[in-house]
PDB file of N, CA and C in Angstrom:
ATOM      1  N   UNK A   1     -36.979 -49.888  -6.789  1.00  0.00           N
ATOM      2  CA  UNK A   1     -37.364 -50.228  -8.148  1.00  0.00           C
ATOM      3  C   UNK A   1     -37.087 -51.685  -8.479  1.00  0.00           C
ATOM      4  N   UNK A   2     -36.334 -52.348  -7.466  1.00  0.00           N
ATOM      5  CA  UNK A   2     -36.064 -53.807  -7.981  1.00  0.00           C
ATOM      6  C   UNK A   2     -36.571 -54.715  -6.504  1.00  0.00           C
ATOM      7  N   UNK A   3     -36.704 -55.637  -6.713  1.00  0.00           N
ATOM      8  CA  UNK A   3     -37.287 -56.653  -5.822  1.00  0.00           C
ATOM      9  C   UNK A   3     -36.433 -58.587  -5.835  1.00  0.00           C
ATOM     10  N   UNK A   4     -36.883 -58.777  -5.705  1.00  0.00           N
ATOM     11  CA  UNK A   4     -36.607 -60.515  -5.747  1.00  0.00           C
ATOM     12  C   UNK A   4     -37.260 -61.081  -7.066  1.00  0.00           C
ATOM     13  N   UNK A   5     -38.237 -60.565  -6.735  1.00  0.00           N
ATOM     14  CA  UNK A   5     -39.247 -61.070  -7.978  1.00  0.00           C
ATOM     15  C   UNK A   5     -39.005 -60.467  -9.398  1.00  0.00           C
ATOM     16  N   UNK A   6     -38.526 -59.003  -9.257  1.00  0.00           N
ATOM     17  CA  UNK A   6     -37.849 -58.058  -9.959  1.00  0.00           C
ATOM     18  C   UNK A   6     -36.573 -57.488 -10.147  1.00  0.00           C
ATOM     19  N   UNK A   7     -35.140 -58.372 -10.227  1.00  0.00           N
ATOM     20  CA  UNK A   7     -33.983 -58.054  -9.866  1.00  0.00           C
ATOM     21  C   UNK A   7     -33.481 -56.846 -10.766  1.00  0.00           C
ATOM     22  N   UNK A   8     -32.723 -56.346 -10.473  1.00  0.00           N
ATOM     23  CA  UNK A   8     -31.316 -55.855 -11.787  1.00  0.00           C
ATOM     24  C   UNK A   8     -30.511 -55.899 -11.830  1.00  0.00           C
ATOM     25  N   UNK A   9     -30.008 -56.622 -13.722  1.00  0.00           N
ATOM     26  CA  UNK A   9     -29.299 -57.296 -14.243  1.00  0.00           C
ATOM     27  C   UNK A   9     -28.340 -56.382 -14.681  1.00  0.00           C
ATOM     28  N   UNK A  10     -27.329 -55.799 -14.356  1.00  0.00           N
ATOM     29  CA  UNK A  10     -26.775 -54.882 -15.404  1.00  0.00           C
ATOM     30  C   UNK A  10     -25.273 -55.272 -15.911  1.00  0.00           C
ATOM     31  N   UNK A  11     -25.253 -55.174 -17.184  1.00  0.00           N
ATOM     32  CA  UNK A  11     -24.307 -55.699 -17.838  1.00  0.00           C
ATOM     33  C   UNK A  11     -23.461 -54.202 -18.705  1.00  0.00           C
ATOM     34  N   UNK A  12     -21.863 -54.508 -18.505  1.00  0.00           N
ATOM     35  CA  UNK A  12     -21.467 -53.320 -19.017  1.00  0.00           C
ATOM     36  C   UNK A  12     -20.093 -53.854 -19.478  1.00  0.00           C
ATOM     37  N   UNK A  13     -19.886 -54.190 -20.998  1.00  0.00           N
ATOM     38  CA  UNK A  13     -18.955 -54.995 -21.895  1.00  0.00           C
ATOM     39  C   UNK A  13     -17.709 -54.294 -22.371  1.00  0.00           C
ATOM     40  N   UNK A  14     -17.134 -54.336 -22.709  1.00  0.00           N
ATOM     41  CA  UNK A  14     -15.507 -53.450 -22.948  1.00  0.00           C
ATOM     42  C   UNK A  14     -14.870 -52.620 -21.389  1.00  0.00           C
ATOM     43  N   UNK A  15     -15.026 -53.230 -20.330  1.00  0.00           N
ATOM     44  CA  UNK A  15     -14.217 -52.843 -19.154  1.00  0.00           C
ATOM     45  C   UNK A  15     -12.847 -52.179 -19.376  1.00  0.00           C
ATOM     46  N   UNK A  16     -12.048 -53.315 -20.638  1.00  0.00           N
ATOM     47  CA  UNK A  16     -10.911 -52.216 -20.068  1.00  0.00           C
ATOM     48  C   UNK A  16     -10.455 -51.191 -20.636  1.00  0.00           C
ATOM     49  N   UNK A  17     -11.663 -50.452 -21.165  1.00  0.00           N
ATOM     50  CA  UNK A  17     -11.590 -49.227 -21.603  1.00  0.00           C
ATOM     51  C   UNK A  17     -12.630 -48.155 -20.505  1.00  0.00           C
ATOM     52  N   UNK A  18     -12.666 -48.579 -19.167  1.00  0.00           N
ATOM     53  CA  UNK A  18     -13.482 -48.043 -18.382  1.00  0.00           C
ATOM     54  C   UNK A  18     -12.760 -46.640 -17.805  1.00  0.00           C
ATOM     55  N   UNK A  19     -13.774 -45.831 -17.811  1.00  0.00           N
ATOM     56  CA  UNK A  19     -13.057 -44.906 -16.790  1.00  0.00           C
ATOM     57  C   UNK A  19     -12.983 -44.950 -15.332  1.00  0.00           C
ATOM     58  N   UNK A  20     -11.814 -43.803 -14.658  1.00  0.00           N
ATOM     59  CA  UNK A  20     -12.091 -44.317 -13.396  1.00  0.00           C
ATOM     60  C   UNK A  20     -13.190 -43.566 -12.450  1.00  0.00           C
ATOM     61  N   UNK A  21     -14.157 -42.909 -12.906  1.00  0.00           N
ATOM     62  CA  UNK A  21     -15.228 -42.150 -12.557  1.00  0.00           C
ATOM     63  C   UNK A  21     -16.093 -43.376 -12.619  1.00  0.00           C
ATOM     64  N   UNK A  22     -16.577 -44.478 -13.311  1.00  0.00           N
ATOM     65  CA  UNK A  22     -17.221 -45.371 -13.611  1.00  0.00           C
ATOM     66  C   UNK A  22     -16.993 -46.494 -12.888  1.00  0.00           C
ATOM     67  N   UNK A  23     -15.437 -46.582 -12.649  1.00  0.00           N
ATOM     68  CA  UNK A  23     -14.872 -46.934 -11.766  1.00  0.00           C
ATOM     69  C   UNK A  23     -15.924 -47.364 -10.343  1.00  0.00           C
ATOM     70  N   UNK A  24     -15.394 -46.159 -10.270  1.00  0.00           N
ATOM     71  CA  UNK A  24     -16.277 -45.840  -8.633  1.00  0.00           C
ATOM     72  C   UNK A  24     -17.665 -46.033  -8.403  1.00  0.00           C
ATOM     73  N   UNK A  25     -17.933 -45.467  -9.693  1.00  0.00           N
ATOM     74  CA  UNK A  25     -19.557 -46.167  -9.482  1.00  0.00           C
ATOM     75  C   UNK A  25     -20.238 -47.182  -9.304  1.00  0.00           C
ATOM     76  N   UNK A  26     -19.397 -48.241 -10.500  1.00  0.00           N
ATOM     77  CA  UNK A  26     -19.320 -49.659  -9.984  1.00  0.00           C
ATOM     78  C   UNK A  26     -19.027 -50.245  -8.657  1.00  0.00           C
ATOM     79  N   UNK A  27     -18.192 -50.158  -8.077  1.00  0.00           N
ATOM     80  CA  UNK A  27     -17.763 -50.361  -6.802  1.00  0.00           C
ATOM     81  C   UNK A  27     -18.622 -49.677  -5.601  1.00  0.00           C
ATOM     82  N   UNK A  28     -19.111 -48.544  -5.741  1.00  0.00           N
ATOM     83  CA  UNK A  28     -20.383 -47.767  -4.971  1.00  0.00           C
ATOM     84  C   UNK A  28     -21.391 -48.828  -4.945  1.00  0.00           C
ATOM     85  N   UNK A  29     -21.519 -49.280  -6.356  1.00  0.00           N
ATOM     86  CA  UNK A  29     -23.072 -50.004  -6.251  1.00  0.00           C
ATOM     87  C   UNK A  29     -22.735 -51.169  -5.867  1.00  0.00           C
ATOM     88  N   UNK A  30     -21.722 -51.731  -5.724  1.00  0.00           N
ATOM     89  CA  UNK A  30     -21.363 -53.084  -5.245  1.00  0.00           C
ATOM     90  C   UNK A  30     -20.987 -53.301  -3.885  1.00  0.00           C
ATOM     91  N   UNK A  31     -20.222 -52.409  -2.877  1.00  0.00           N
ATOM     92  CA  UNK A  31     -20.362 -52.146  -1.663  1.00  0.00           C
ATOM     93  C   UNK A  31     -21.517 -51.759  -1.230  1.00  0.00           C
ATOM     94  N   UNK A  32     -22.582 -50.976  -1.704  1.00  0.00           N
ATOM     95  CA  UNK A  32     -23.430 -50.639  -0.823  1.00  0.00           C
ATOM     96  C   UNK A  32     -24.616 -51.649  -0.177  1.00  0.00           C
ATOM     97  N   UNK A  33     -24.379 -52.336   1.271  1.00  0.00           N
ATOM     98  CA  UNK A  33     -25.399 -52.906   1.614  1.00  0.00           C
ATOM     99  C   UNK A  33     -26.750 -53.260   1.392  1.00  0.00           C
ATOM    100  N   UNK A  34     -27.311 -51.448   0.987  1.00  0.00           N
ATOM    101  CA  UNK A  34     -28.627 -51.263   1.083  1.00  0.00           C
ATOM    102  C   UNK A  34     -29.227 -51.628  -0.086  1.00  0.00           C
ATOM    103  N   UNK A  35     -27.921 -52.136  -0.948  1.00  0.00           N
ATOM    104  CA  UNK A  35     -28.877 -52.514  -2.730  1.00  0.00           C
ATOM    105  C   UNK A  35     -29.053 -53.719  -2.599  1.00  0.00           C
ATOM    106  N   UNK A  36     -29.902 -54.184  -3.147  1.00  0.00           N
ATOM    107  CA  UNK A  36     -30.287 -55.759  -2.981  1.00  0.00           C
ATOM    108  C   UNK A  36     -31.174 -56.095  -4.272  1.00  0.00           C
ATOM    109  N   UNK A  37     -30.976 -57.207  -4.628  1.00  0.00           N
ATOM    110  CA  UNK A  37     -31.201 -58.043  -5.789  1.00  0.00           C
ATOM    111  C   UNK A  37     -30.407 -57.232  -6.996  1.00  0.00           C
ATOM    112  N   UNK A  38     -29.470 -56.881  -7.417  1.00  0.00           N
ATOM    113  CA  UNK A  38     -28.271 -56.822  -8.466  1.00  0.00           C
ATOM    114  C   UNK A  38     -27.484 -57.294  -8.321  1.00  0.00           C
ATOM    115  N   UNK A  39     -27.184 -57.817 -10.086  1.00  0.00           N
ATOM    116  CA  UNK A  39     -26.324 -58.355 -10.570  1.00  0.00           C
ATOM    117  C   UNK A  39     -25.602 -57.844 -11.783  1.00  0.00           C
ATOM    118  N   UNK A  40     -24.144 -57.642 -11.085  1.00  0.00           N
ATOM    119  CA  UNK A  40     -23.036 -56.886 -11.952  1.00  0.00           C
ATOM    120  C   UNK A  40     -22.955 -57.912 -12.553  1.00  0.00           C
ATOM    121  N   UNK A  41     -22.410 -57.250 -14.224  1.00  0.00           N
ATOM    122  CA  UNK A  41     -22.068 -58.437 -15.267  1.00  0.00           C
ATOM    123  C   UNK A  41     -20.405 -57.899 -15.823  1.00  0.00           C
ATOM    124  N   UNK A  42     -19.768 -57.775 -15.996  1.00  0.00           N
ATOM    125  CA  UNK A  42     -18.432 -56.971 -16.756  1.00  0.00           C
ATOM    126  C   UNK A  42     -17.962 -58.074 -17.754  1.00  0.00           C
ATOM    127  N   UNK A  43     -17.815 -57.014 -18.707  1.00  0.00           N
ATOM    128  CA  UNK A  43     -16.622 -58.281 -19.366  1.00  0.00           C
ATOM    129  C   UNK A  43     -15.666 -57.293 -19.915  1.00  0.00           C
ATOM    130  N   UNK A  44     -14.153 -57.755 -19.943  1.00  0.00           N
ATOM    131  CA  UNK A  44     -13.374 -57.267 -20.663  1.00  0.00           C
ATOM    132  C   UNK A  44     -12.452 -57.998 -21.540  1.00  0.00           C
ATOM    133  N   UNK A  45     -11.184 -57.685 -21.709  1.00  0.00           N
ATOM    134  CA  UNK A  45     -10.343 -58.475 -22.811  1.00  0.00           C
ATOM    135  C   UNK A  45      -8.897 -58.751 -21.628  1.00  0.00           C
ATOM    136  N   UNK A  46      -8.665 -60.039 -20.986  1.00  0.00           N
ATOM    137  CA  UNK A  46      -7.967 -59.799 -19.998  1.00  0.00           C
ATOM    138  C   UNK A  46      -6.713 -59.423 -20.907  1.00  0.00           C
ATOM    139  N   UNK A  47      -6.341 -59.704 -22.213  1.00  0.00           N
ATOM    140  CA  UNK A  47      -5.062 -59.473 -22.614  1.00  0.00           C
ATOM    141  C   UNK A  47      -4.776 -57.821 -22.627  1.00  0.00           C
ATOM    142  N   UNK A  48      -5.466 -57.034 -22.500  1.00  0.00           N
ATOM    143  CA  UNK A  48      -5.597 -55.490 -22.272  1.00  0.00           C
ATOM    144  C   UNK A  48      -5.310 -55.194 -21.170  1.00  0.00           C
ATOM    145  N   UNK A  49      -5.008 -55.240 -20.132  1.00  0.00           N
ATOM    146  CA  UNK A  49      -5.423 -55.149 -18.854  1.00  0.00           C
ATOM    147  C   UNK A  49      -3.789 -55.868 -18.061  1.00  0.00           C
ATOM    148  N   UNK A  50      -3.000 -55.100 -17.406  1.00  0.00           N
ATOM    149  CA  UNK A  50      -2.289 -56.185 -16.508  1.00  0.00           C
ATOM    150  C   UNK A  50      -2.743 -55.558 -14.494  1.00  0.00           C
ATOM    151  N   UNK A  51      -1.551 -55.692 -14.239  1.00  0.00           N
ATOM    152  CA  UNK A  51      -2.114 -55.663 -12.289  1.00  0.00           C
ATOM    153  C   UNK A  51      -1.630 -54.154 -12.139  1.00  0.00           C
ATOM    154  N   UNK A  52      -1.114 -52.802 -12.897  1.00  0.00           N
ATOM    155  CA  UNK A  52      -1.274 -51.899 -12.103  1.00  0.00           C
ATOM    156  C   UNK A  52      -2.881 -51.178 -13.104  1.00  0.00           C
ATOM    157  N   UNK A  53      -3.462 -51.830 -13.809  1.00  0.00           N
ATOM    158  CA  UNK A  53      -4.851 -51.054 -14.886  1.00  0.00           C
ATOM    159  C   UNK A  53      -5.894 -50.787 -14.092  1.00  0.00           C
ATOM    160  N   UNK A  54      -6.465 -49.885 -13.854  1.00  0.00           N
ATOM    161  CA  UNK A  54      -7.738 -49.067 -12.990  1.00  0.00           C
ATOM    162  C   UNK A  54      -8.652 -50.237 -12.661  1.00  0.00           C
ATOM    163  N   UNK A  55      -8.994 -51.030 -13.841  1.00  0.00           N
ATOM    164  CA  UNK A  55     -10.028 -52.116 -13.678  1.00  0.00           C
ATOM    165  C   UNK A  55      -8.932 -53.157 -12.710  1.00  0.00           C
ATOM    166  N   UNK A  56      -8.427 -53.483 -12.419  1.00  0.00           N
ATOM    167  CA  UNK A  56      -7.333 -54.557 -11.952  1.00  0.00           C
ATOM    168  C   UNK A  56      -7.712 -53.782 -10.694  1.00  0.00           C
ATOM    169  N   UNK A  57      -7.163 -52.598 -10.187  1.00  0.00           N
ATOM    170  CA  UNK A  57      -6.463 -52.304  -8.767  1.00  0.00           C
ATOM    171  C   UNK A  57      -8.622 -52.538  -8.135  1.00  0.00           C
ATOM    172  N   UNK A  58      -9.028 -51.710  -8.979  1.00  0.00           N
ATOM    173  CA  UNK A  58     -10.875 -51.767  -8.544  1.00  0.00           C
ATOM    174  C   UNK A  58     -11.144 -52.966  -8.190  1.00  0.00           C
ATOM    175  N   UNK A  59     -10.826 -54.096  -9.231  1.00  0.00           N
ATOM    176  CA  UNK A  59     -11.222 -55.687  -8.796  1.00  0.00           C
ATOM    177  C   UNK A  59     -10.728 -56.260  -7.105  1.00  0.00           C
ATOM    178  N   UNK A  60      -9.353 -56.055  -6.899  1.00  0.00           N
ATOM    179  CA  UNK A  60      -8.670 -56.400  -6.226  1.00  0.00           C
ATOM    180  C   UNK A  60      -8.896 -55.583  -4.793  1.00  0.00           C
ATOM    181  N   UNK A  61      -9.514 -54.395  -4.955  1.00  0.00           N
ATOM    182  CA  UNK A  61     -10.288 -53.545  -3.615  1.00  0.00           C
ATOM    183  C   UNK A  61     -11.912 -53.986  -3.639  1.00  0.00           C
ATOM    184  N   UNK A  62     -12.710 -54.608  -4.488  1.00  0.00           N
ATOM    185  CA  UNK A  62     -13.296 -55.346  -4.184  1.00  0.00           C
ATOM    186  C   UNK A  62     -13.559 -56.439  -3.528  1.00  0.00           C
ATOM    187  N   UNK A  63     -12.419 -56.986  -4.292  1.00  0.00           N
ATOM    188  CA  UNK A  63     -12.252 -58.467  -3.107  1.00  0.00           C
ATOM    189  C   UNK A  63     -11.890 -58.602  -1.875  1.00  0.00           C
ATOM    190  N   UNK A  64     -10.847 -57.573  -1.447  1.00  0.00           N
ATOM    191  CA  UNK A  64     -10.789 -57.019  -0.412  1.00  0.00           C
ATOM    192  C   UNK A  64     -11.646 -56.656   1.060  1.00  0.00           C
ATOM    193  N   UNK A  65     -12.537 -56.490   0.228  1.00  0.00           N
ATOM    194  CA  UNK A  65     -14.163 -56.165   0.875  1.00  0.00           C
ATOM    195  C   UNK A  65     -14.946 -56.912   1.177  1.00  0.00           C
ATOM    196  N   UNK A  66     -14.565 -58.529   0.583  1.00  0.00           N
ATOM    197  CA  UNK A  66     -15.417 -59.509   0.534  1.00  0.00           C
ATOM    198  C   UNK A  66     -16.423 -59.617  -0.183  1.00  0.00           C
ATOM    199  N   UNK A  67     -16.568 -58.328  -1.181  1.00  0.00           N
ATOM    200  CA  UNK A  67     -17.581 -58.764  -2.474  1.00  0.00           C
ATOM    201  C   UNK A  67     -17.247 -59.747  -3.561  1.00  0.00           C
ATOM    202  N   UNK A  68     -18.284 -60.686  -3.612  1.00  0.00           N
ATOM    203  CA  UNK A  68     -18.696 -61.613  -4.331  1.00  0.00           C
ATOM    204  C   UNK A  68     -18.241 -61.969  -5.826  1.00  0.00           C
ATOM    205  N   UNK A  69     -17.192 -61.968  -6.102  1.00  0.00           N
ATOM    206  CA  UNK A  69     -16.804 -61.824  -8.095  1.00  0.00           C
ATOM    207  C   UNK A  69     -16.444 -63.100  -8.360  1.00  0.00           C
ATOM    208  N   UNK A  70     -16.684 -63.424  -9.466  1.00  0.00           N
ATOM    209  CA  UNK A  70     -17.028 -64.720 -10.270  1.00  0.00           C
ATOM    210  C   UNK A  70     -16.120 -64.463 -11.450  1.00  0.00           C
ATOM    211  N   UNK A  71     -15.362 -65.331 -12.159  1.00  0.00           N
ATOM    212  CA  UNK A  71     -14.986 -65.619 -13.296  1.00  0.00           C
ATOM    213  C   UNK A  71     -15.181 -66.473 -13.896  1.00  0.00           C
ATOM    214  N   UNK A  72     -15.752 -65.873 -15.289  1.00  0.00           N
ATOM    215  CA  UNK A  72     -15.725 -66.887 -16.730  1.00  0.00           C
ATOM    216  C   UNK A  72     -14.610 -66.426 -17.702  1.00  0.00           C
ATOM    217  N   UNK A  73     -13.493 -67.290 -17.899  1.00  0.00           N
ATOM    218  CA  UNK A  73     -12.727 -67.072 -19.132  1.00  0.00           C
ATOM    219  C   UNK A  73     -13.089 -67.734 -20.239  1.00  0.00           C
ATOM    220  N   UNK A  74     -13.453 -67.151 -21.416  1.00  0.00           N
ATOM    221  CA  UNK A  74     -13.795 -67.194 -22.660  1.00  0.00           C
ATOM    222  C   UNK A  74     -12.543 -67.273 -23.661  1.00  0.00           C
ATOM    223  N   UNK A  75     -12.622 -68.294 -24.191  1.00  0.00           N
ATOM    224  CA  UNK A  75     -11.510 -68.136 -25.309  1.00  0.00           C
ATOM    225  C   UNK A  75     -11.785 -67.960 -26.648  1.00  0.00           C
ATOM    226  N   UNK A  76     -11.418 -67.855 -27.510  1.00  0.00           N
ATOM    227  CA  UNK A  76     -11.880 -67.871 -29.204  1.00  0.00           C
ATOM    228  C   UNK A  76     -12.356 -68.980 -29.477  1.00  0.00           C
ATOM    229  N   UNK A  77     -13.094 -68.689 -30.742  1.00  0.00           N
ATOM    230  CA  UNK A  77     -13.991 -69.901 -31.664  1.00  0.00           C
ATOM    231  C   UNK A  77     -12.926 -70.485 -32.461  1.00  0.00           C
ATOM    232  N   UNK A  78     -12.972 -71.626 -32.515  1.00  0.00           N
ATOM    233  CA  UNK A  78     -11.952 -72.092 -33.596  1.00  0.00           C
ATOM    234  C   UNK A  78     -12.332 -72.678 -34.549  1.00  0.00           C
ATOM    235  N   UNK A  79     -11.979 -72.896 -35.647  1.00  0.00           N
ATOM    236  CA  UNK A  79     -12.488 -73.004 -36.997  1.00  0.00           C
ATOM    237  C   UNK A  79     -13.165 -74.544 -37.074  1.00  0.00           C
ATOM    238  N   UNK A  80     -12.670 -75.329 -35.999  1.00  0.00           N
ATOM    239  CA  UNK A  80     -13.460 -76.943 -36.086  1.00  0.00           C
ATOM    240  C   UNK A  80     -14.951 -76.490 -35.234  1.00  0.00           C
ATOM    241  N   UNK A  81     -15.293 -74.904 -34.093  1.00  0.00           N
ATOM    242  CA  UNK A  81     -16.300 -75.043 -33.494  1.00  0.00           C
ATOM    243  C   UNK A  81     -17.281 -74.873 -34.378  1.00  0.00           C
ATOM    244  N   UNK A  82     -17.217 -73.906 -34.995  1.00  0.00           N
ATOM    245  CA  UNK A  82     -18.299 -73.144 -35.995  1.00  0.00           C
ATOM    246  C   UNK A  82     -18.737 -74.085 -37.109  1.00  0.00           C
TER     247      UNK A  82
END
């Protein structure tokens, strides 16, 4: 259903309220070789989250694997941006 010309983008926001059934799914679709042209998006709140949280130990068996993860840290708007 997806191509080069036709990728998928999938984006899935409040992580660290993820379950760990979802968990796995994520990580399924991200190990599996045979998928090609997707792109995982996550975002969570890192202040939620420390190194033993489901999303943490998942990240860190990702990388493990040599899959590909990227970080953007986002900070607040401050009253001179707006």
């Amino acid at each position: 259903i997806n191509s080069l010309s036709y990728p998928i983008i999938l984006f899935l926001d409040d992580l660290q309220w993820v379950d760990n059934l979802s968990l796995q799914l994520i990580s399924s679709l991200m190990t599996d070789t045979e998928i090609r042209n997707l792109l995982f998006i996550g975002s969570y709140r890192d202040n939620e989250i420390d190194y033993i949280h489901p999303l943490t130990v998942h990240l860190n068996e990702l990388k493990s694997k040599e899959v590909a993860i990227g970080n953007i840290n986002i900070t607040g708007i401050s009253k001179e941006d707006v």
